[in-house]
N, C-alpha and C. Protein backbone atom coordinates (compact mmCIF):
# COMPACT_ATOMS: atom_id res chain seq x y z
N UNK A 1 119.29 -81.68 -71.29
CA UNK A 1 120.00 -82.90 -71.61
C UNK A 1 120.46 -82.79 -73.07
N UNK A 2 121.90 -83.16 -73.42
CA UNK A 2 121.95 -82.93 -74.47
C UNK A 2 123.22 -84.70 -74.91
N UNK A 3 123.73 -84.58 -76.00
CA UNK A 3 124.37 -86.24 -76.69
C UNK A 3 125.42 -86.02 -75.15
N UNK A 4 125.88 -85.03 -75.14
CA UNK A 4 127.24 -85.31 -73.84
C UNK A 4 126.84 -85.56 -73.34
N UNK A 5 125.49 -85.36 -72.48
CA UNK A 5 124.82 -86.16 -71.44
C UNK A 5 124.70 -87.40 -71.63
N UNK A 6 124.25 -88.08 -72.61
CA UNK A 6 124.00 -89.28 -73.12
C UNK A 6 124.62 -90.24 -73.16
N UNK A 7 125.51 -90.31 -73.81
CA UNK A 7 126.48 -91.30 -74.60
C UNK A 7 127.34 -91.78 -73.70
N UNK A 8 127.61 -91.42 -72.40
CA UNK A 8 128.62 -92.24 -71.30
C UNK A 8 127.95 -92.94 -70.62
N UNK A 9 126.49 -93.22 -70.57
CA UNK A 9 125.45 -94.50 -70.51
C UNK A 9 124.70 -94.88 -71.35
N UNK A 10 125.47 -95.14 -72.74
CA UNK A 10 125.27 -95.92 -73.59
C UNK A 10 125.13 -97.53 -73.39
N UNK A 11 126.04 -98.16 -72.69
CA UNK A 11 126.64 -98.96 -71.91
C UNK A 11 125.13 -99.71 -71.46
N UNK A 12 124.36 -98.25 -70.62
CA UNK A 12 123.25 -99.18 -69.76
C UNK A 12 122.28 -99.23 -70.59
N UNK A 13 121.67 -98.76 -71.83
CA UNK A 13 120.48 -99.27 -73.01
C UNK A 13 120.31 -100.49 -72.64
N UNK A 14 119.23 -100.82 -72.92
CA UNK A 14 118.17 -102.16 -73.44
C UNK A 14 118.61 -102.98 -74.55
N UNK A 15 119.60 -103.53 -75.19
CA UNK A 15 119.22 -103.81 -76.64
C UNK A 15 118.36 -104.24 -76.68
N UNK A 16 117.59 -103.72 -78.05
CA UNK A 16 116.00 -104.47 -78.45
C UNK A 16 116.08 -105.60 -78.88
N UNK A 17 117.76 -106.11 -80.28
CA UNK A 17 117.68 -107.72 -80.30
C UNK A 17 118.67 -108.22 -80.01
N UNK A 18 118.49 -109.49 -80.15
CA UNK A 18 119.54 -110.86 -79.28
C UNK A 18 120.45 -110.89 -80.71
N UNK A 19 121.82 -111.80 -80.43
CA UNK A 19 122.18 -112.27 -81.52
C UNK A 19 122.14 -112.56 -82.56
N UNK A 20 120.64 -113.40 -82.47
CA UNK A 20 120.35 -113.76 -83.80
C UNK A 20 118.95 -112.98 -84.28
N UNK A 21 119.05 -111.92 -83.54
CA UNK A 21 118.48 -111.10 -84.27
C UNK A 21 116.71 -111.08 -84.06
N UNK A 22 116.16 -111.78 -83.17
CA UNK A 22 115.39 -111.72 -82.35
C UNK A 22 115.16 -110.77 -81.07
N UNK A 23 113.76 -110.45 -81.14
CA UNK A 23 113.94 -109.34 -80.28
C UNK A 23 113.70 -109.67 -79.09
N UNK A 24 114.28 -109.01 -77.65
CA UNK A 24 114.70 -109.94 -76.96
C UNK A 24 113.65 -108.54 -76.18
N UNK A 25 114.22 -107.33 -76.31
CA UNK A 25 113.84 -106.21 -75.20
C UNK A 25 113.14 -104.87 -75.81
N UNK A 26 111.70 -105.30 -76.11
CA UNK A 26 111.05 -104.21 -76.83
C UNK A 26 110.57 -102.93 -76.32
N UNK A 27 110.87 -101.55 -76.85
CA UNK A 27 110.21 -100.21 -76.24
C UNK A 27 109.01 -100.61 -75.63
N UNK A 28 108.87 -100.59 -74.08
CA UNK A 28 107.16 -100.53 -73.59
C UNK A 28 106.41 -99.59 -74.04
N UNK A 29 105.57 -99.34 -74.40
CA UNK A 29 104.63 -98.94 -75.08
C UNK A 29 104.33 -97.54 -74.46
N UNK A 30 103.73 -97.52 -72.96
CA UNK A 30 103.53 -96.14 -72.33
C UNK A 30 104.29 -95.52 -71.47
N UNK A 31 106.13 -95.68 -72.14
CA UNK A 31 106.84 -95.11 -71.21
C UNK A 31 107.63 -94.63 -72.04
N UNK A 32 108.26 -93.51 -71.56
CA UNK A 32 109.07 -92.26 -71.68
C UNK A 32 110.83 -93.09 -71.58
N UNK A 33 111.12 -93.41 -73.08
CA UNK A 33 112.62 -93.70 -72.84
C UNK A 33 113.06 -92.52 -74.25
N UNK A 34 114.41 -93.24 -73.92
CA UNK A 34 115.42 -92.48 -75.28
C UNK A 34 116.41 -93.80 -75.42
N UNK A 35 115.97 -93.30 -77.07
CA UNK A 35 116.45 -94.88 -78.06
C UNK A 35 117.28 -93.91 -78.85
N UNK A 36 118.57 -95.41 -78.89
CA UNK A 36 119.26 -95.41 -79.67
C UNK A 36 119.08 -95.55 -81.28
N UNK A 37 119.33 -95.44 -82.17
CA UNK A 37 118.81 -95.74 -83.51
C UNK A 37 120.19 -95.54 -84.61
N UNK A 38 119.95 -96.12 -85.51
CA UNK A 38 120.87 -96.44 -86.64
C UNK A 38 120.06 -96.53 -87.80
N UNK A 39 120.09 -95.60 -88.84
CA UNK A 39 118.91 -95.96 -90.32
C UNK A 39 120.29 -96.71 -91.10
N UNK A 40 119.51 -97.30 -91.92
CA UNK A 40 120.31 -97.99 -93.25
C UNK A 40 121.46 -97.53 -93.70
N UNK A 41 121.38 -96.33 -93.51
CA UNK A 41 122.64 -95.41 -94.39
C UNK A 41 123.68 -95.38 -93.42
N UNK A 42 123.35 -95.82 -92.16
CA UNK A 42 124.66 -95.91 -91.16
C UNK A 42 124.40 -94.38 -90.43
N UNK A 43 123.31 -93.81 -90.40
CA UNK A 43 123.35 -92.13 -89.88
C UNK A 43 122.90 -92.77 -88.28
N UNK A 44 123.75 -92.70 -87.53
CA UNK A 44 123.36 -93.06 -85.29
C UNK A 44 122.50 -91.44 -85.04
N UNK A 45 121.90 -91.71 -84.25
CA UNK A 45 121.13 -90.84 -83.51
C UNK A 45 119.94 -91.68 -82.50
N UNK A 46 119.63 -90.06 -81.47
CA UNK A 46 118.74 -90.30 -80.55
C UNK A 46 117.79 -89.83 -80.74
N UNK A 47 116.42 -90.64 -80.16
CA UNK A 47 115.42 -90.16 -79.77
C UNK A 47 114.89 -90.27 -78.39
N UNK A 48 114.69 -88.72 -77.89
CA UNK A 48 114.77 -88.39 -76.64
C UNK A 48 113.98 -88.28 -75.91
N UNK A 49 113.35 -88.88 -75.05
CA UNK A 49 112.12 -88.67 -74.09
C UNK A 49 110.95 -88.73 -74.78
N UNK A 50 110.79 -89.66 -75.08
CA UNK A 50 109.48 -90.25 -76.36
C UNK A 50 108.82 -91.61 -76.02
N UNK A 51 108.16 -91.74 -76.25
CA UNK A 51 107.05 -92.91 -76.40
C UNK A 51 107.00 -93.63 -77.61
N UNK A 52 106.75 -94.80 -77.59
CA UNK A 52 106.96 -95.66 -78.72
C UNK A 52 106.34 -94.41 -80.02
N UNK A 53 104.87 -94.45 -79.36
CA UNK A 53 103.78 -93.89 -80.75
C UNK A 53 104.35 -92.78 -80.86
N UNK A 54 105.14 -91.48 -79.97
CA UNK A 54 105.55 -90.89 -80.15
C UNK A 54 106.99 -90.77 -81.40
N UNK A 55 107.42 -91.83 -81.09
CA UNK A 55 108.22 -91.66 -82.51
C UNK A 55 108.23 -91.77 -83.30
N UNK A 56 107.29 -92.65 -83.76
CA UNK A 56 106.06 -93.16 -85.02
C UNK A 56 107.33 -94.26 -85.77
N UNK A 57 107.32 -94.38 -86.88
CA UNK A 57 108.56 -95.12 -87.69
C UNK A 57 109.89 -94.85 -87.45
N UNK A 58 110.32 -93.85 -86.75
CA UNK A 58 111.68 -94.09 -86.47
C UNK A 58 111.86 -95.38 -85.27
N UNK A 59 110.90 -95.08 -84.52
CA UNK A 59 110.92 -96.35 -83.33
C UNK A 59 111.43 -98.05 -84.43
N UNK A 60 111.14 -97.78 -85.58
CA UNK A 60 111.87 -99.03 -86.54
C UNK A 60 113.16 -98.88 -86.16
N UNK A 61 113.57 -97.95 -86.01
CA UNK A 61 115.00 -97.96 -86.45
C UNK A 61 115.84 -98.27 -84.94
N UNK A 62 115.46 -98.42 -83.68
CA UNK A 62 115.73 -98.49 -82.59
C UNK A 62 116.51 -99.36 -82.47
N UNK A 63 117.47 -99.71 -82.05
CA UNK A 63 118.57 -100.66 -81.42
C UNK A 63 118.95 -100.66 -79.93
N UNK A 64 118.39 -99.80 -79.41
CA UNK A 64 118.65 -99.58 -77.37
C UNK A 64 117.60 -98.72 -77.55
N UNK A 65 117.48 -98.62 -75.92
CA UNK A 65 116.57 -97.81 -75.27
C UNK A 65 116.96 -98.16 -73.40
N UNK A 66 116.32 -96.90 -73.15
CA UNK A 66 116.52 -96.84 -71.60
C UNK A 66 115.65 -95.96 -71.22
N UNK A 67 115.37 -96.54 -70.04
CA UNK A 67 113.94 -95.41 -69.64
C UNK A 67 114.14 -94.25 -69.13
N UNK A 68 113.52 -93.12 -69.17
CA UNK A 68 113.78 -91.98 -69.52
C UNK A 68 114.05 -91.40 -67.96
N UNK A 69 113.55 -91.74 -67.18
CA UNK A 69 113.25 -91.70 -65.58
C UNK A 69 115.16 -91.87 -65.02
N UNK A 70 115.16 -93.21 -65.83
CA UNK A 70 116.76 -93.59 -65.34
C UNK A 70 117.34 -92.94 -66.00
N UNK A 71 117.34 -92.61 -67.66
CA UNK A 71 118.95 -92.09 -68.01
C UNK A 71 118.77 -90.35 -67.02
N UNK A 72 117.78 -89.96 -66.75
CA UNK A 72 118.50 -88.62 -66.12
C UNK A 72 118.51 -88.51 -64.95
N UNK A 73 118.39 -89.80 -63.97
CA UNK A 73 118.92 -90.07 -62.77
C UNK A 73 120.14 -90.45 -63.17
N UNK A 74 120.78 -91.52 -63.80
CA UNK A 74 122.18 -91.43 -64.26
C UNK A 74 122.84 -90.31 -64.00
N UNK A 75 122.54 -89.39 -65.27
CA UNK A 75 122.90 -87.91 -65.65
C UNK A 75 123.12 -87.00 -64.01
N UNK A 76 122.32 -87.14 -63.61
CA UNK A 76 122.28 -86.56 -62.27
C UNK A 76 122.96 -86.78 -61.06
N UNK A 77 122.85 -88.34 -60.91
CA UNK A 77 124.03 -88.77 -59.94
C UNK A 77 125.30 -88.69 -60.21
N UNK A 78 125.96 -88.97 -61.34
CA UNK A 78 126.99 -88.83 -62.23
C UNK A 78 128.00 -87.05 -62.34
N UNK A 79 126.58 -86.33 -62.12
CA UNK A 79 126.85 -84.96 -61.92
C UNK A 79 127.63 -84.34 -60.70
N UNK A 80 127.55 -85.06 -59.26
CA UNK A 80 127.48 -84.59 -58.00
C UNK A 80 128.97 -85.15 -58.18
C-alpha cells in the first residue's frame, strides 16, 4: 500500500473534530487504522496501519482516520 493507494478514499476518513472543534470521532484505541495528520507547519502526511499507542504523539496531530481492515478492502475492491 502506498499514498496512491490512499488518497482516493480520503473522502471516507473519520474526522476526529466537529466544527467547532470538538472531537466528535476519536482513534479507538486497539485498532489498526491509518490517520490522516497535518503538524503546525502545514507538513500532511500518513500514518499507516498503527494503533493509537503505536503512534505515540503524532496520533496529536490526527485529523481522519479509517480503519485499517476497510481502507484495504477499499483498495482492493476498487482494484478489480
Amino acid at each position: 500500500m502506498n499514498l496512491k493507494d490512499i488518497i482516493p478514499f480520503k473522502e471516507y476518513f473519520n474526522p476526529i473534530y466537529g466544527v467547532n472543534g470538538d472531537e466528535i470521532n476519536p482513534i479507538p484505541e486497539d485498532m489498526k487504522v491509518t490517520a490522516y495528520c497535518v503538524h503546525r507547519d502545514g507538513t500532511k502526511f500518513y500514518l499507516i496501519d498503527q494503533t493509537e499507542a503505536e503512534m505515540g504523539f503524532d496520533s496529536l496531530l490526527a485529523q481522519s482516520w479509517i480503519e485499517q481492515e476497510r481502507l484495504e478492502y477499499l483498495i482492493q475492491h476498487e482494484r478489480l
